[in-house]
C-alpha atoms as a PDB file:
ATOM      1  CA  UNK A   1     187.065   0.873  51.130  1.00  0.00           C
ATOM      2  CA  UNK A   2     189.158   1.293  54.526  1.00  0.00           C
ATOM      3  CA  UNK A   3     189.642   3.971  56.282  1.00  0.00           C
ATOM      4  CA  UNK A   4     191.767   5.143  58.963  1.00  0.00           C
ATOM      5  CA  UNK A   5     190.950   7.969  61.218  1.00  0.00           C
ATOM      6  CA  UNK A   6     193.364   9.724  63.462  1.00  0.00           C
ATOM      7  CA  UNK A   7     191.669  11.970  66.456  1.00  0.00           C
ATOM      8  CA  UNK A   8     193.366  15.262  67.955  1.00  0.00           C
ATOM      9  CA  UNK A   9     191.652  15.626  71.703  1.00  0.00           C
ATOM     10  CA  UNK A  10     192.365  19.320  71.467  1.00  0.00           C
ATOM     11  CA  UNK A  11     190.825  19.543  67.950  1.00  0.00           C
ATOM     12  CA  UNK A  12     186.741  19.700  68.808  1.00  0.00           C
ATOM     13  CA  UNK A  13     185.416  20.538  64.574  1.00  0.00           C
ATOM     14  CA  UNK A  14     188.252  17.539  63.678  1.00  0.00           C
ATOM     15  CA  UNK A  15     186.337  15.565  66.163  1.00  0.00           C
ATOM     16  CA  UNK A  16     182.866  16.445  64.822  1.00  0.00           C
ATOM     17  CA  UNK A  17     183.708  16.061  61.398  1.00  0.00           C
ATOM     18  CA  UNK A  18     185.259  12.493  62.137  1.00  0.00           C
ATOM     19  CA  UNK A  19     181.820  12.203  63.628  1.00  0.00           C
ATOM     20  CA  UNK A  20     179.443  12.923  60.648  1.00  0.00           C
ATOM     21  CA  UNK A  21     182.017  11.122  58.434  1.00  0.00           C
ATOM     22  CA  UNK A  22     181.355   8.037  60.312  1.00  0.00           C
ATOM     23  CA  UNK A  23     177.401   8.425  60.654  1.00  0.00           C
ATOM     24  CA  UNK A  24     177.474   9.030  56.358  1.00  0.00           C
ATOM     25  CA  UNK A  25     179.351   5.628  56.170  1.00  0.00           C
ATOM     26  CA  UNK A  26     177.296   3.756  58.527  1.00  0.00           C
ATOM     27  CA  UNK A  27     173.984   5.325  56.646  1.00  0.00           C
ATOM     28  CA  UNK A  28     175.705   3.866  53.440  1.00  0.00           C
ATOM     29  CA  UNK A  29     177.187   0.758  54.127  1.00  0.00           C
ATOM     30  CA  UNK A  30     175.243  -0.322  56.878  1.00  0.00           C
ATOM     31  CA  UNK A  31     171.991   1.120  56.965  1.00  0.00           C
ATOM     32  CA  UNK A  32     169.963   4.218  58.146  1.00  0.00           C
ATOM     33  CA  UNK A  33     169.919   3.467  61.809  1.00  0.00           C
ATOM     34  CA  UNK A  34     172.180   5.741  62.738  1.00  0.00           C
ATOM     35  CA  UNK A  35     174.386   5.465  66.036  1.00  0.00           C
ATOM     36  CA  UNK A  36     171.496   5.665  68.297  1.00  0.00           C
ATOM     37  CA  UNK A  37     171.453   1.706  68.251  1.00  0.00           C
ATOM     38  CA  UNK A  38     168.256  -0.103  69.327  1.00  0.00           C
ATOM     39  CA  UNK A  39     165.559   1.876  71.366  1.00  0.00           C
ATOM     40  CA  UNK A  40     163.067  -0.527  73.261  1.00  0.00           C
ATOM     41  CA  UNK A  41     159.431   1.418  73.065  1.00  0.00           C
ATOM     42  CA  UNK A  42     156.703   0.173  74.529  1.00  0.00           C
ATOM     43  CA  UNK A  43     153.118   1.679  76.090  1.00  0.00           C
ATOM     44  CA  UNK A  44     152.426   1.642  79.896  1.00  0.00           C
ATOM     45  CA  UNK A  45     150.445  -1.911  79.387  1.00  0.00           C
ATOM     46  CA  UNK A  46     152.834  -3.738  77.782  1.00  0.00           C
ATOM     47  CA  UNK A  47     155.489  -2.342  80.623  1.00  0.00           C
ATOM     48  CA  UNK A  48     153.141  -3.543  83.264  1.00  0.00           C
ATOM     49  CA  UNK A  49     152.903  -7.206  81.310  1.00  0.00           C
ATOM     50  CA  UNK A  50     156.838  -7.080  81.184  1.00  0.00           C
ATOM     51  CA  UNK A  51     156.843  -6.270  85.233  1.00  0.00           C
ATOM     52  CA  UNK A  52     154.343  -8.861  85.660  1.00  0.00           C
ATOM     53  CA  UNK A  53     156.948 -11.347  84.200  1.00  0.00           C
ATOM     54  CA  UNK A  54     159.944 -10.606  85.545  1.00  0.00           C
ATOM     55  CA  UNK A  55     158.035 -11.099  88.781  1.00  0.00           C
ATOM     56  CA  UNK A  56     157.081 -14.440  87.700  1.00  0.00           C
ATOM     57  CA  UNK A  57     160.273 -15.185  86.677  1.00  0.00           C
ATOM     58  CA  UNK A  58     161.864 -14.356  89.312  1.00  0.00           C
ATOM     59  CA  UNK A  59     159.916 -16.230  91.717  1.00  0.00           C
ATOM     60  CA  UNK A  60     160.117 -19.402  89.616  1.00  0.00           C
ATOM     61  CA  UNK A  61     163.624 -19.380  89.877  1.00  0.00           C
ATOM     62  CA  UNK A  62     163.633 -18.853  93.756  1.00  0.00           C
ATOM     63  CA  UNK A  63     161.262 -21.435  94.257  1.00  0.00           C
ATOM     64  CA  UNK A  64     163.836 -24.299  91.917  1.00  0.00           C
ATOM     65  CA  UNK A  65     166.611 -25.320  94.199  1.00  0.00           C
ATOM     66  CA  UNK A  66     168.376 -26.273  91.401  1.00  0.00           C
ATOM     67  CA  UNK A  67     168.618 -22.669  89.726  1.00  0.00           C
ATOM     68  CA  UNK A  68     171.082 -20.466  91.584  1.00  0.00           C
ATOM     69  CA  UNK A  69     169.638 -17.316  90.106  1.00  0.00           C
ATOM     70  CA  UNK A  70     167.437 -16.419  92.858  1.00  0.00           C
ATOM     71  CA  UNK A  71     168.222 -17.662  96.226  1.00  0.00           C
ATOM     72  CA  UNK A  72     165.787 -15.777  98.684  1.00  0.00           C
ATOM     73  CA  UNK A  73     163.899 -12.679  98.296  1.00  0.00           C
ATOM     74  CA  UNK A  74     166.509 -10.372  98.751  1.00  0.00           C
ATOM     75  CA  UNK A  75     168.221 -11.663  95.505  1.00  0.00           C
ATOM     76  CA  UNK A  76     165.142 -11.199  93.710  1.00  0.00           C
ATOM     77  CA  UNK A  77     165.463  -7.245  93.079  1.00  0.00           C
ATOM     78  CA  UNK A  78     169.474  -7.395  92.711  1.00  0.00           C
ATOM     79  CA  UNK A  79     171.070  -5.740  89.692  1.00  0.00           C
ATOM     80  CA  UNK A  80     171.827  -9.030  88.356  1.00  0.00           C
ATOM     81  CA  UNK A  81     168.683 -10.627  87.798  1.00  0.00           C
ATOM     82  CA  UNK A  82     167.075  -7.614  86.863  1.00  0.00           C
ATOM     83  CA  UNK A  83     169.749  -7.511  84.285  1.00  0.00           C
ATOM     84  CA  UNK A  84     169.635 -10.537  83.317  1.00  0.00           C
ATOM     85  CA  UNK A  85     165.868 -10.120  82.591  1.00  0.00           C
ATOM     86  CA  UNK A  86     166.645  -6.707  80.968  1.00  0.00           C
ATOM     87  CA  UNK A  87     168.896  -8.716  78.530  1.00  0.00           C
ATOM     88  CA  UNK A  88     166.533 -10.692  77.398  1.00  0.00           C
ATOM     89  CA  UNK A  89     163.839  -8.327  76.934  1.00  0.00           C
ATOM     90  CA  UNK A  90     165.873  -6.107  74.739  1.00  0.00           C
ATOM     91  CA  UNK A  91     167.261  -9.345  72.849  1.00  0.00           C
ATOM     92  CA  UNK A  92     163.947  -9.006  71.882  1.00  0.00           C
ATOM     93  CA  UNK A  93     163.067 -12.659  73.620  1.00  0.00           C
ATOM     94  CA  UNK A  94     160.401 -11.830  75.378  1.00  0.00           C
END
């Protein structure tokens, strides 16, 4: 089955209803995760263990010359190595 769906931005229910019409097919055809996507949960232990390794991590690739990742200690808490990490981690390669 395809389906096209045409949204009005000044029709709010036509909007909603496109809405639940999408979540039913996704249920159906897809499965019953709905559109909330993947949701990481963990307990305050297993947050401190993940801490605990992007620490590690972080200062294993300052202390390679090789890696560019980390270059001093100032790069270790920038957004992109903590994304980087956060990637991973909800990858589920932890």
């Amino acid at each position: 089955m395809k389906m096209t769906i045409v949204l009005d931005s000044e029709d709010k229910a036509g909007i909603k209803a496109a809405l639940e019409g999408a979540r039913v097919m996704h249920t159906r055809y897809v499965g019953a995760g709905g559109f909330d996507g993947h949701k990481e949960s963990f307990g305050k232990i297993e947050f401190i263990k993940i801490l605990r390794k992007f620490m590690r991590e972080s200062v294993a690739h300052m202390k390679d010359e090789e890696d560019g990742q980390v270059k001093d200690i100032d790069d270790m808490a920038n957004l992109r190595n903590a994304k980087r990490f956060a990637d991973r981690i909800f990858l589920g390669e932890r």
